[in-house]
Protein backbone atom coordinates (compact mmCIF):
# COMPACT_ATOMS: atom_id res chain seq x y z
CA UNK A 1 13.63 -10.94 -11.09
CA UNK A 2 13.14 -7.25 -10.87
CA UNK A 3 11.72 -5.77 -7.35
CA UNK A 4 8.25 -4.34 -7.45
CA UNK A 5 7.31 -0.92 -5.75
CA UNK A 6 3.91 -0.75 -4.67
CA UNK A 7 3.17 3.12 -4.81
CA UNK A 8 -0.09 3.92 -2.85
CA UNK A 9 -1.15 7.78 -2.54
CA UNK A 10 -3.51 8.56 0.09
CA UNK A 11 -5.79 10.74 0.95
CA UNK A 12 -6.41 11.33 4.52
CA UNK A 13 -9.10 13.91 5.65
CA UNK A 14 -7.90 16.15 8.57
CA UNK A 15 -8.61 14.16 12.07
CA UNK A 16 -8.11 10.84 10.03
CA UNK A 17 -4.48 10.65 10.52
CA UNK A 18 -3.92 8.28 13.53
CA UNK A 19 -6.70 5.70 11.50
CA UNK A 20 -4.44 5.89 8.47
CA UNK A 21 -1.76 5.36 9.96
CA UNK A 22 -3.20 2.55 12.16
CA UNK A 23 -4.12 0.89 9.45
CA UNK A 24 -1.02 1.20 7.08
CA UNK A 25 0.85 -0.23 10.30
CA UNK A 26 -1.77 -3.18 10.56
CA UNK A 27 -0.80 -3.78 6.79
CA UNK A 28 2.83 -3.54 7.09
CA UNK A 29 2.57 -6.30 10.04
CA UNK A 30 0.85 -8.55 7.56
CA UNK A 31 3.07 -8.42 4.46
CA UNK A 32 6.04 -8.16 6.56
CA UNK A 33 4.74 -11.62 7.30
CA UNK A 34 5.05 -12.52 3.51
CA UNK A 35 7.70 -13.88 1.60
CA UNK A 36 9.40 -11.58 -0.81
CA UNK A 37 8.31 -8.41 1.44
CA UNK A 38 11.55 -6.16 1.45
CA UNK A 39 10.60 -2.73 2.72
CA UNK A 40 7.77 -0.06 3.08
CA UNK A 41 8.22 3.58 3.61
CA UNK A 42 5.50 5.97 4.63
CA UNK A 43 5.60 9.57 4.16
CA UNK A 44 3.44 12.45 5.05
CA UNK A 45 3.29 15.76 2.99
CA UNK A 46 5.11 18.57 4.45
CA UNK A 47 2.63 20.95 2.42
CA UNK A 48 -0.81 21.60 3.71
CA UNK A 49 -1.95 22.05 -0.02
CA UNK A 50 -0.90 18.76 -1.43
CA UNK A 51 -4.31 16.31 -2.42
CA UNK A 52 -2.26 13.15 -1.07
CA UNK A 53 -1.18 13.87 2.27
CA UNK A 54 0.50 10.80 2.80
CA UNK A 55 2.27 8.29 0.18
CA UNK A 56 3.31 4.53 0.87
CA UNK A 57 5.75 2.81 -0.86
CA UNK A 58 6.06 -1.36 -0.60
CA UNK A 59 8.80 -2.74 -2.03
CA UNK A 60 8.45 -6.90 -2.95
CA UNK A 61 10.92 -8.82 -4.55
CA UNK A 62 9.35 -9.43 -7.57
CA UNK A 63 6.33 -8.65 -8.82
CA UNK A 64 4.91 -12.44 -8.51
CA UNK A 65 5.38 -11.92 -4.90
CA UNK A 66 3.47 -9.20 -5.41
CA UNK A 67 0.64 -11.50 -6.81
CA UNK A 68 1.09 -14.03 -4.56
CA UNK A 69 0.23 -11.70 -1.47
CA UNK A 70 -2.68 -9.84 -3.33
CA UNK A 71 -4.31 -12.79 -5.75
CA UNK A 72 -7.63 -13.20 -5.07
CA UNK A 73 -7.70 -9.69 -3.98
CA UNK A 74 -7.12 -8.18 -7.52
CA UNK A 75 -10.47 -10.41 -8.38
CA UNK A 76 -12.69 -9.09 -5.54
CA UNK A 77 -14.94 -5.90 -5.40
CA UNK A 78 -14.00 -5.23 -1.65
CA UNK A 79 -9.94 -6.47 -2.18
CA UNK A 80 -10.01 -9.44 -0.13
CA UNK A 81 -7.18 -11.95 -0.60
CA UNK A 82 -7.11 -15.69 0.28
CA UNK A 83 -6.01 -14.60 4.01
CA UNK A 84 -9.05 -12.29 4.09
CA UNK A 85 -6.96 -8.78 4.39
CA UNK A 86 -8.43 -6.64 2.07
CA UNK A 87 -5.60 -5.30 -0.41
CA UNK A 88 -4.89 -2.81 -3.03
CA UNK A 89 -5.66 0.13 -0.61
CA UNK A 90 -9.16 -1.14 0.23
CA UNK A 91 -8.57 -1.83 3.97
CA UNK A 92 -8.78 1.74 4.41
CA UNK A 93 -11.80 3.14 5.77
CA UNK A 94 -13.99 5.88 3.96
CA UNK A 95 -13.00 8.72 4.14
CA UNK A 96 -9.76 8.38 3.51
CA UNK A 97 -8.63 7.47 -0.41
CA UNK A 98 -5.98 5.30 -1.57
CA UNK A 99 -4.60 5.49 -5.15
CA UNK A 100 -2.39 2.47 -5.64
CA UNK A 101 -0.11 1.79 -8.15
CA UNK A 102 2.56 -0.87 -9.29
CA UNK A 103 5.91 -0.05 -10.18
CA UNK A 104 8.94 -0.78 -11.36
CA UNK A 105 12.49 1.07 -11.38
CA UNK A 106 13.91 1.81 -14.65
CA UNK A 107 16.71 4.67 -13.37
CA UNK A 108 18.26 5.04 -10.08
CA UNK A 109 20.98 7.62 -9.99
């Protein structure tokens, strides 16, 4: 099985950062929780200019874990999964932005 990387840009209006990061943490906690969770890094833009400030990357085993964690969620206008968690960047509250994105590596050099 190939590992999925879950690539989530955010958007995080200035005085929003400690909620964002709140909440990523709260998230991280939860999937951490999940089988085939392997890692998460968060990073925050070290350029005032940038439109995503702040970029998350979850890495799952496979991309069925993936699923498995998500399902319902991917099926639901407001992202809530079977445990109730609302997924796919949607836990976040307005008006801060998620992008999220699934990915998988084809080069690392």
């Amino acid at each position: 099985m190939k590992q999925v990387s879950v690539i989530n840009s955010i958007e995080v209006p200035e005085g929003f950062e400690k909620t964002a990061i709140s909440v990523r943490d709260t998230y991280i906690a939860y999937f951490k929780s999940k089988p085939g969770f392997v890692s998460s890094t968060f990073y925050r833009s070290i350029n005032s200019d940038n439109k995503f400030n702040f970029v998350n990357i979850v890495v799952w085993d496979s991309y069925e874990s993936f699923q498995a964690v998500v399902n319902s969620g991917f099926n639901s206008d407001d992202g809530l999964n079977t445990d109730d968690m609302k997924v796919l960047g949607k836990g976040f509250p307005s008006p801060i932005k998620v992008s999220p994105g699934q990915f998988e590596i084809i080069r690392n050099d």
